[in-house]
N, C-alpha and C. Protein backbone atom coordinates (compact mmCIF):
# COMPACT_ATOMS: atom_id res chain seq x y z
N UNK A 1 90.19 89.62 146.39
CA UNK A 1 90.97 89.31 145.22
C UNK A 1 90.08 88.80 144.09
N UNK A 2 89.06 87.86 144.44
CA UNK A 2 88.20 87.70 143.56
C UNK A 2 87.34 88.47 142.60
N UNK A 3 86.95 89.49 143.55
CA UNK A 3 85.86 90.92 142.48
C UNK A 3 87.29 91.19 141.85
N UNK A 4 88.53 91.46 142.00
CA UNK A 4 89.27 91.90 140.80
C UNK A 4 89.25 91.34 139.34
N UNK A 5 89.26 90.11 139.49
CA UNK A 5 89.29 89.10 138.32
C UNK A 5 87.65 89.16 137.94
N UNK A 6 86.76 88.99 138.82
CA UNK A 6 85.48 88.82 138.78
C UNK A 6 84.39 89.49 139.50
N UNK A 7 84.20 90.27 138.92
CA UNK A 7 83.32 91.31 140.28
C UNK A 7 82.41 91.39 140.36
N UNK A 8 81.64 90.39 139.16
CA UNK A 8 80.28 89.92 139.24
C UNK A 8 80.19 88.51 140.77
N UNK A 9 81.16 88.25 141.08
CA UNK A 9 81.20 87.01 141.80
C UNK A 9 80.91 87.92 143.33
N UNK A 10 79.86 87.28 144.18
CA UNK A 10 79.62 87.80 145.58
C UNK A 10 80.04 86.39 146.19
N UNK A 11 80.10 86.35 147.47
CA UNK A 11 80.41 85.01 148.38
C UNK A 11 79.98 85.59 149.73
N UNK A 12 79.85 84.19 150.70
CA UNK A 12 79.60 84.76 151.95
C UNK A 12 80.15 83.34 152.58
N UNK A 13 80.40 83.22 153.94
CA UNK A 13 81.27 81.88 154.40
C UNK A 13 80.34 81.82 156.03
N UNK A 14 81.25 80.58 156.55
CA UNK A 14 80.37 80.91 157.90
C UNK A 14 81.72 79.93 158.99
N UNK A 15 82.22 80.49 159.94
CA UNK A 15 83.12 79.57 160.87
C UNK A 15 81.92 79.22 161.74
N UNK A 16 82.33 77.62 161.43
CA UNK A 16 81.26 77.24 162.46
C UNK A 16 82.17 75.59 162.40
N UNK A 17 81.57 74.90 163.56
CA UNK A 17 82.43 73.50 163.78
C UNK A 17 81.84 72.35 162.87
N UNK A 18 80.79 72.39 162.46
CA UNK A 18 80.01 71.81 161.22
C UNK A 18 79.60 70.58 162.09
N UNK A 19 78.48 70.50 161.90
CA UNK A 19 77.87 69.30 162.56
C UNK A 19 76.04 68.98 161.89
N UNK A 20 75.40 68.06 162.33
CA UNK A 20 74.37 67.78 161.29
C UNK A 20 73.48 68.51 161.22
N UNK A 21 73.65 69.66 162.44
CA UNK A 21 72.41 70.78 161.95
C UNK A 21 73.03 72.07 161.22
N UNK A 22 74.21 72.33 161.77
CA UNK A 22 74.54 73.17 160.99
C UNK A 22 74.70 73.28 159.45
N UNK A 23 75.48 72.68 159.42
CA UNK A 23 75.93 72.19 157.77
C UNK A 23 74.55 72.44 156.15
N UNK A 24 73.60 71.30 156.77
CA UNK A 24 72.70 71.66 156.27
C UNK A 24 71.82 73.20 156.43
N UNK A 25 71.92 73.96 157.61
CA UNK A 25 71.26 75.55 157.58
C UNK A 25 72.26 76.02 156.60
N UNK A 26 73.47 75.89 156.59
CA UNK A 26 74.38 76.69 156.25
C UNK A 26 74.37 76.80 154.16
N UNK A 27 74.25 75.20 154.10
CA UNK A 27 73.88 74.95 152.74
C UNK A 27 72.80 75.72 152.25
N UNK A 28 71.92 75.75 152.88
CA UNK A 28 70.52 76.13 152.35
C UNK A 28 70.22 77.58 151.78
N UNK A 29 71.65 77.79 152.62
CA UNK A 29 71.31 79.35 152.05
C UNK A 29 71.66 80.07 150.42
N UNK A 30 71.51 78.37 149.79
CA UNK A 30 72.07 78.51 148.65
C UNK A 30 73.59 79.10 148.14
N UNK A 31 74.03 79.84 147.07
CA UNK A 31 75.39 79.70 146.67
C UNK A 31 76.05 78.56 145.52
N UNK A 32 76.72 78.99 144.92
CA UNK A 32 77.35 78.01 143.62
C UNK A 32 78.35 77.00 143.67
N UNK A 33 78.87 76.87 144.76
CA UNK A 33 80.07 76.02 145.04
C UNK A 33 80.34 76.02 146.85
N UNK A 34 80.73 74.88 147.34
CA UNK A 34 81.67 74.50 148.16
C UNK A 34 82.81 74.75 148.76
N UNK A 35 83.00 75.42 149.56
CA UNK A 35 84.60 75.37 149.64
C UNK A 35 85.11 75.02 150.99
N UNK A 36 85.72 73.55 151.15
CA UNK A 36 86.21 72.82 152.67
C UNK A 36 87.44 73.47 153.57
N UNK A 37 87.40 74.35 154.38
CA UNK A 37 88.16 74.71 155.15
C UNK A 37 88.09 73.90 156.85
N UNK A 38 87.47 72.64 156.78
CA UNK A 38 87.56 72.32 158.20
C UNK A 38 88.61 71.35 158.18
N UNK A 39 88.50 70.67 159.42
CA UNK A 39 90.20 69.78 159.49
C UNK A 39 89.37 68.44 160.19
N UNK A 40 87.96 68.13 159.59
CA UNK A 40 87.14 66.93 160.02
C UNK A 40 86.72 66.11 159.37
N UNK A 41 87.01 64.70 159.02
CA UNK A 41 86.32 63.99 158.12
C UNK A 41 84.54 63.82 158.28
N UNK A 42 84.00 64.23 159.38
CA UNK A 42 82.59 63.69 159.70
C UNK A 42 81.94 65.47 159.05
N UNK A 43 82.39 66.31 159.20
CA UNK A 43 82.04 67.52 158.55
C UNK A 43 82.21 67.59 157.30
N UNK A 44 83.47 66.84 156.38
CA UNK A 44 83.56 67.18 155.00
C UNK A 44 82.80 66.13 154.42
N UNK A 45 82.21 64.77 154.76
CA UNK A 45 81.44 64.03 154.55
C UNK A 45 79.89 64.57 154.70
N UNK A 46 79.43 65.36 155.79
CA UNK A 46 78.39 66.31 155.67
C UNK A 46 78.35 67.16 154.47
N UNK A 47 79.40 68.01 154.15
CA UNK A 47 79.59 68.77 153.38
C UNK A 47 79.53 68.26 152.17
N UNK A 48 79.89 66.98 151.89
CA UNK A 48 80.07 66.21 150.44
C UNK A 48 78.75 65.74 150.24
N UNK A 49 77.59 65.30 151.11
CA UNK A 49 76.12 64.72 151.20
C UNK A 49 75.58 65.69 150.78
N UNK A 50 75.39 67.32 151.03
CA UNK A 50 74.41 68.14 150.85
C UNK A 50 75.23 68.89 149.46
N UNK A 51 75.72 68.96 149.35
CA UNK A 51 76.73 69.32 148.16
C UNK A 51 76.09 68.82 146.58
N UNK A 52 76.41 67.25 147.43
CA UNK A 52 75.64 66.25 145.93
C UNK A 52 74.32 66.47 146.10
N UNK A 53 73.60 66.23 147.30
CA UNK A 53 71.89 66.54 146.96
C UNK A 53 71.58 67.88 146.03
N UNK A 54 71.99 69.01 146.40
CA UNK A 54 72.09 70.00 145.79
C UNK A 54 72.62 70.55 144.25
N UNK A 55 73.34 69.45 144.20
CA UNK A 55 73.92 69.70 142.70
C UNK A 55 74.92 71.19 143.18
N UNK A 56 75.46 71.03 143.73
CA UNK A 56 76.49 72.29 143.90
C UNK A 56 78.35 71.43 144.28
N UNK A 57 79.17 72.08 143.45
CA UNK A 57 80.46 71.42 143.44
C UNK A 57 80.99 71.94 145.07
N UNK A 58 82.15 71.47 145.04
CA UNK A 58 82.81 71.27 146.45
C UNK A 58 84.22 71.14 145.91
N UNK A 59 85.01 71.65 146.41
CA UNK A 59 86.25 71.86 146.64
C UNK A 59 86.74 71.47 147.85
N UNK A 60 86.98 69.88 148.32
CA UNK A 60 87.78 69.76 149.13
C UNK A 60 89.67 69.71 149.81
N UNK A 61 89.95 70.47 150.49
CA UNK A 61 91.35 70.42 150.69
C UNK A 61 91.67 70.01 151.80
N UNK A 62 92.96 69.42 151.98
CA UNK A 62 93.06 68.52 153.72
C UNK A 62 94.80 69.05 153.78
N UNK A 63 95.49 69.43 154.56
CA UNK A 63 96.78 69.38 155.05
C UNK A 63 97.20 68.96 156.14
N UNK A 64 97.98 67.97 156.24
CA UNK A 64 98.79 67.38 157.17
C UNK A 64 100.38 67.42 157.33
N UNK A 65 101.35 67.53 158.42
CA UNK A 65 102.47 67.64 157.84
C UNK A 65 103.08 68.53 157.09
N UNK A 66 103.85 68.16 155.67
CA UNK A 66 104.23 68.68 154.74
C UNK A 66 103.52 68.17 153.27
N UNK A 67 102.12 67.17 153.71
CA UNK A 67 101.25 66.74 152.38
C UNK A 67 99.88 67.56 152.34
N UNK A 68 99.45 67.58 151.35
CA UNK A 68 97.91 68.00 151.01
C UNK A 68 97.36 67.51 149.99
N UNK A 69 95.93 67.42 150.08
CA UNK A 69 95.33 66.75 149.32
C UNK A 69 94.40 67.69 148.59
N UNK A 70 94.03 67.78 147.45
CA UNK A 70 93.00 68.45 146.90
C UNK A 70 92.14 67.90 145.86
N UNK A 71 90.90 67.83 146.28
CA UNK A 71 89.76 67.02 145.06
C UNK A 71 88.53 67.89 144.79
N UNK A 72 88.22 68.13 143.67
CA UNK A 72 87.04 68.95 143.02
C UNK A 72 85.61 67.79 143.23
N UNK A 73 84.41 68.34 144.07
CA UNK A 73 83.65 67.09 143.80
C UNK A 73 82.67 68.09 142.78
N UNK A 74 82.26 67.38 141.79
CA UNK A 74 81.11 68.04 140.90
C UNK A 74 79.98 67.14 140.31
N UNK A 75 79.06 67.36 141.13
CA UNK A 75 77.64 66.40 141.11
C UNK A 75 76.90 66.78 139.46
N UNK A 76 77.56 67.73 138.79
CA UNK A 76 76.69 68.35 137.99
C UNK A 76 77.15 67.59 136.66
N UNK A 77 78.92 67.07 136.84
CA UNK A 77 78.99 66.10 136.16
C UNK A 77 78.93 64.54 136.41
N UNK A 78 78.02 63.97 135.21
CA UNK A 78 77.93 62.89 135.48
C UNK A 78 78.81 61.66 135.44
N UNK A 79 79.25 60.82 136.52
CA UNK A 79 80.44 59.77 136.54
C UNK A 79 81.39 60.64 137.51
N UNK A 80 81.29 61.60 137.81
CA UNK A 80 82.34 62.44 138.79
C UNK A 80 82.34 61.68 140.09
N UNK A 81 83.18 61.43 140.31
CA UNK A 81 83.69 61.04 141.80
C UNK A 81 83.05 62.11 143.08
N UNK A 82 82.74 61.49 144.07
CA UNK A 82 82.39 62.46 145.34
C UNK A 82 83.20 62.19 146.22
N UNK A 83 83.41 62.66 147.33
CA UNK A 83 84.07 62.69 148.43
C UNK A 83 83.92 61.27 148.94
N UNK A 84 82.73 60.63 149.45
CA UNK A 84 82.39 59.29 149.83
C UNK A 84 83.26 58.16 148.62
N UNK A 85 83.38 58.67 147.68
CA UNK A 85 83.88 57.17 146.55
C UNK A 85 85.28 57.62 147.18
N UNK A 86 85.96 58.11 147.45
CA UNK A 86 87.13 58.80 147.75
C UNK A 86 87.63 58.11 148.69
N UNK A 87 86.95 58.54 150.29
CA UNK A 87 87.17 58.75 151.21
C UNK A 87 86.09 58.29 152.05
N UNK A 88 85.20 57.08 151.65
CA UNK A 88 84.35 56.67 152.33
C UNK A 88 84.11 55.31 153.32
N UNK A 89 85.58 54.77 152.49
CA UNK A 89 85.78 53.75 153.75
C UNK A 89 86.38 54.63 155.21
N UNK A 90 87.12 55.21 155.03
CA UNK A 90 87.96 56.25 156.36
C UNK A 90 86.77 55.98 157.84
N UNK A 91 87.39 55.74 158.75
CA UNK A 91 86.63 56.11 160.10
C UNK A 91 86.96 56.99 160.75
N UNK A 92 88.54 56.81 159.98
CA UNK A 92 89.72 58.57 161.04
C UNK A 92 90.62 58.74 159.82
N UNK A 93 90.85 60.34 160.26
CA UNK A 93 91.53 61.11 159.24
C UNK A 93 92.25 62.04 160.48
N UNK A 94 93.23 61.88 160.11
CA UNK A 94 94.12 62.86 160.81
C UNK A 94 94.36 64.31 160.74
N UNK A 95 94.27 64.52 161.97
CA UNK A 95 93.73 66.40 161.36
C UNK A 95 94.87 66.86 162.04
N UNK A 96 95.77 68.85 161.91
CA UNK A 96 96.18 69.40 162.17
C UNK A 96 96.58 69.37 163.56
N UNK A 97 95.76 69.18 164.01
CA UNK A 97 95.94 69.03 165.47
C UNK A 97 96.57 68.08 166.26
N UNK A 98 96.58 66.93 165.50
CA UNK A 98 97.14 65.62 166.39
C UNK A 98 98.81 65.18 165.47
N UNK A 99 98.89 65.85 164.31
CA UNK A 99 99.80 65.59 163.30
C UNK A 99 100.74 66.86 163.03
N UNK A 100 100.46 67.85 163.34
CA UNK A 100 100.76 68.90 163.12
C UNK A 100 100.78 69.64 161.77
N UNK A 101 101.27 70.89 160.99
CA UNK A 101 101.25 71.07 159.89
C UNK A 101 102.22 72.14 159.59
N UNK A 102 103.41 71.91 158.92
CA UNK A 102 103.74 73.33 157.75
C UNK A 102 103.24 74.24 157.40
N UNK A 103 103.16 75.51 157.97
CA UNK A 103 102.36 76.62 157.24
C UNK A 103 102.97 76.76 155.93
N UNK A 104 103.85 76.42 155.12
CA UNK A 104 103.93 76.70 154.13
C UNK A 104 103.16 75.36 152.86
N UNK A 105 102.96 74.44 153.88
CA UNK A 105 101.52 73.46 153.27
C UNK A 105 100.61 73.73 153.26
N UNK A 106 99.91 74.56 154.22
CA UNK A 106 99.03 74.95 154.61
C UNK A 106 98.74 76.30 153.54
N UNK A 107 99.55 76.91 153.08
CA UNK A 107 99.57 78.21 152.42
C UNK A 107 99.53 77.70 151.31
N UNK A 108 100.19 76.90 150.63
CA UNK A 108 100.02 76.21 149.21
C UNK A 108 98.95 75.43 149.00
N UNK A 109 98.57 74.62 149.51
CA UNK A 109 97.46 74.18 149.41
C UNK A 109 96.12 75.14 149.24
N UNK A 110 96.21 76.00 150.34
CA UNK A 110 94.36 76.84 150.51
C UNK A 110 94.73 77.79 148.70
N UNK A 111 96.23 78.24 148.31
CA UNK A 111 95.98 78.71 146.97
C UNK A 111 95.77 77.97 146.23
N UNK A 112 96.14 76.39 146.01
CA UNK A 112 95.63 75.82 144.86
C UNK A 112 94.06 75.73 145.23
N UNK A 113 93.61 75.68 146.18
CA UNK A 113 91.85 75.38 146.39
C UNK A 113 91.51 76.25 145.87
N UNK A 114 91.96 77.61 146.42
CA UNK A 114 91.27 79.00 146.02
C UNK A 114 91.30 78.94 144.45
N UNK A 115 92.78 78.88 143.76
CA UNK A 115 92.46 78.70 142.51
C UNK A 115 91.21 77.46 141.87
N UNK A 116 91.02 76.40 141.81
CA UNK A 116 90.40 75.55 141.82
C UNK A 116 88.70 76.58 142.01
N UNK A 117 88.74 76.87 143.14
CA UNK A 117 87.52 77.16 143.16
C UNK A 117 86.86 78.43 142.30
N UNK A 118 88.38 79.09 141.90
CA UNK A 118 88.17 80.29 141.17
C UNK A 118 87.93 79.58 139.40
N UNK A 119 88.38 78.24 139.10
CA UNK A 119 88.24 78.42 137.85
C UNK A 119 86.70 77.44 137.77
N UNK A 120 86.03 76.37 138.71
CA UNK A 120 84.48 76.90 139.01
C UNK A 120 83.71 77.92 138.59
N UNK A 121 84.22 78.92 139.46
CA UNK A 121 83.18 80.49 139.39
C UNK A 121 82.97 80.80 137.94
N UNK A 122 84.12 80.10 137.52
CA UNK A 122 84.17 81.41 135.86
C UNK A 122 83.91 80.32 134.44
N UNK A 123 83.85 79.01 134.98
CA UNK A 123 83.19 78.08 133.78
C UNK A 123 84.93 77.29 133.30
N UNK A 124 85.54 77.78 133.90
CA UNK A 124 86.85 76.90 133.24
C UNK A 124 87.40 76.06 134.23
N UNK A 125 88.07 74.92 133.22
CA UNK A 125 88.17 73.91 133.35
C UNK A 125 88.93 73.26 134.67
N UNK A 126 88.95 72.67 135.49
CA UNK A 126 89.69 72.26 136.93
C UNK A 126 90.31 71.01 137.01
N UNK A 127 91.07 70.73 137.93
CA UNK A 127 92.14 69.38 138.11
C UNK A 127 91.09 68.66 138.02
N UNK A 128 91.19 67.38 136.87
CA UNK A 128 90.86 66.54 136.87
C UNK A 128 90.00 65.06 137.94
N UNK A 129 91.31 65.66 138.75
CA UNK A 129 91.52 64.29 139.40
C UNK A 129 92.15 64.48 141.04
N UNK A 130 92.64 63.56 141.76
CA UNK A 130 93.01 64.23 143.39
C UNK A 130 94.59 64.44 142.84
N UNK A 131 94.73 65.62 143.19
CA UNK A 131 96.05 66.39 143.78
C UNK A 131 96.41 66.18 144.94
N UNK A 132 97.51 65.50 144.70
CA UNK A 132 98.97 65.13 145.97
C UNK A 132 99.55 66.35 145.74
N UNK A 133 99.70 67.21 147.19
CA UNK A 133 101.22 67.77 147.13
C UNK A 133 102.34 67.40 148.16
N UNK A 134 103.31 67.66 148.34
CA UNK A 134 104.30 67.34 149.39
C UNK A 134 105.27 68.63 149.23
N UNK A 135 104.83 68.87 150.09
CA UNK A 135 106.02 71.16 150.28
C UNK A 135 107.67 70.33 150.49
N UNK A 136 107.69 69.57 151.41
CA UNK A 136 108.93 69.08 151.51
C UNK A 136 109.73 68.99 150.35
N UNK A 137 109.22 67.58 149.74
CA UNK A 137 110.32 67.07 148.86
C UNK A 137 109.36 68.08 147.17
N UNK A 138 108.85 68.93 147.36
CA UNK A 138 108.64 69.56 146.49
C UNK A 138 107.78 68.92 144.83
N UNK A 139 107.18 68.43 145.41
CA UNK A 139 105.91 67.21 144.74
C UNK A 139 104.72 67.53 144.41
N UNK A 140 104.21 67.72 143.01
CA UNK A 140 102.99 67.54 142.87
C UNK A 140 102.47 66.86 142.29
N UNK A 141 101.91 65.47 142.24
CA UNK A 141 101.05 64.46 141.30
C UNK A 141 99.65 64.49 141.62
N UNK A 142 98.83 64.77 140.20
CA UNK A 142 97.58 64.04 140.05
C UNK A 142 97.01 62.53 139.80
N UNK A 143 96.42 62.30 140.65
CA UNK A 143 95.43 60.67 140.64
C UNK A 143 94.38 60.60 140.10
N UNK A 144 93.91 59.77 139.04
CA UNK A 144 92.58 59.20 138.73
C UNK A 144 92.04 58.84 139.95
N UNK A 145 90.57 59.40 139.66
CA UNK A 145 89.64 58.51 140.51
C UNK A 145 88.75 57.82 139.68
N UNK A 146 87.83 57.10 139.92
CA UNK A 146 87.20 56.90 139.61
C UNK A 146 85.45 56.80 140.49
N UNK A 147 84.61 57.17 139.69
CA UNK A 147 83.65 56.66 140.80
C UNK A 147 82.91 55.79 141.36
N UNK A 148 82.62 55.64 142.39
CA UNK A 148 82.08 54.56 142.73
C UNK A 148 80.68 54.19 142.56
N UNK A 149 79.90 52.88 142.23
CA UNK A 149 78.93 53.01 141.69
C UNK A 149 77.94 52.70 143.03
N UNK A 150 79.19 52.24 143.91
CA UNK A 150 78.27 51.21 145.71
C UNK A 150 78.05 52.60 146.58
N UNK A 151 78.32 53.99 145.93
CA UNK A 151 78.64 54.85 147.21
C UNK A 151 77.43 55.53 147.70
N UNK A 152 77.30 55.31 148.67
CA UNK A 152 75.96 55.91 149.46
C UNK A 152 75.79 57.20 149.66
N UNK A 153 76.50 58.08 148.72
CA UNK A 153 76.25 59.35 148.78
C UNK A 153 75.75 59.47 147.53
N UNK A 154 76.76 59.24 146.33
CA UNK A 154 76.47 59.82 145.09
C UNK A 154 76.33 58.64 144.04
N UNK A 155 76.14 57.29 144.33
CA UNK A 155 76.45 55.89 143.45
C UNK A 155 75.08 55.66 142.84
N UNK A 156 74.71 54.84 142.09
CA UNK A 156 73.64 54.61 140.73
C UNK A 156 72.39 53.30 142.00
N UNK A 157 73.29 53.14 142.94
CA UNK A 157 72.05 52.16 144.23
C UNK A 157 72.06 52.76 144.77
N UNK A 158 72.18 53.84 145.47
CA UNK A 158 71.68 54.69 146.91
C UNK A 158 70.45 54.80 147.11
């Protein structure tokens, strides 16, 4: 769907369980953006570390239930929030598996990412801020973040 809109745009992905060797091979192989399809906080925190070293944005998305979450991380702007200012106190995050999920959360959500990540590719402009949705009661609010300056991924003391 993408070469339609953009057919200069190539991509390549990789299913893998993400862990500290992978993640980083997988990064390395260069590419312009991020995009979080796992259901692990210790992988999207990998993913958010080499992301920012790299100067390459990230598109993280999480579904639980009938909620989802969606946050743009972009190292390239400066004061941008990362995943760690976010989500860096967390020790557990509840994944699909133990909570279950709505495929029709699940389906709304990966299109707003996809979009998100599609307006990345092409230089235009993306959600601000973290996107709440709720499929249930039919909800979508955006949150300020702000960033953190203590965060050991992307903060001004690391």
């Amino acid at each position: 769907a993408i070469r339609l809109v953009a057919p200069w745009v190539g991509g390549s992905g990789a299913l893998d369980s993400g862990n500290s060797q992978s993640v980083p091979a997988f990064q390395g192989n260069g590419g312009r953006i991020r995009i979080d399809c796992t259901d692990n906080l210790e992988t999207r925190a990998l993913i958010n570390k080499h992301a920012v070293e790299q100067g390459v944005p990230f598109v993280f998305c999480s579904a639980q239930g009938t909620r989802a979450m969606l946050f743009v991380i972009d190292p390239r702007r400066k004061g941008r929030a990362c995943f760690g200012c976010v989500f860096g106190r967390l020790r557990e995050f509840a994944t699909p598996a133990s909570t279950g999920v709505l495929n029709t959360t699940v389906r709304t959500a990966a299109s707003l990412q996809a979009g998100e990540a599609l307006k990345l590719l092409l230089g235009e402009p993306y959600a601000e801020g973290l996107v709440a949705l709720d499929t249930w009661e039919l909800k979508l609010e955006t949150f300020k973040v702000k960033k953190n300056q203590e965060c050991p991924v992307c903060g001004e003391r690391r």
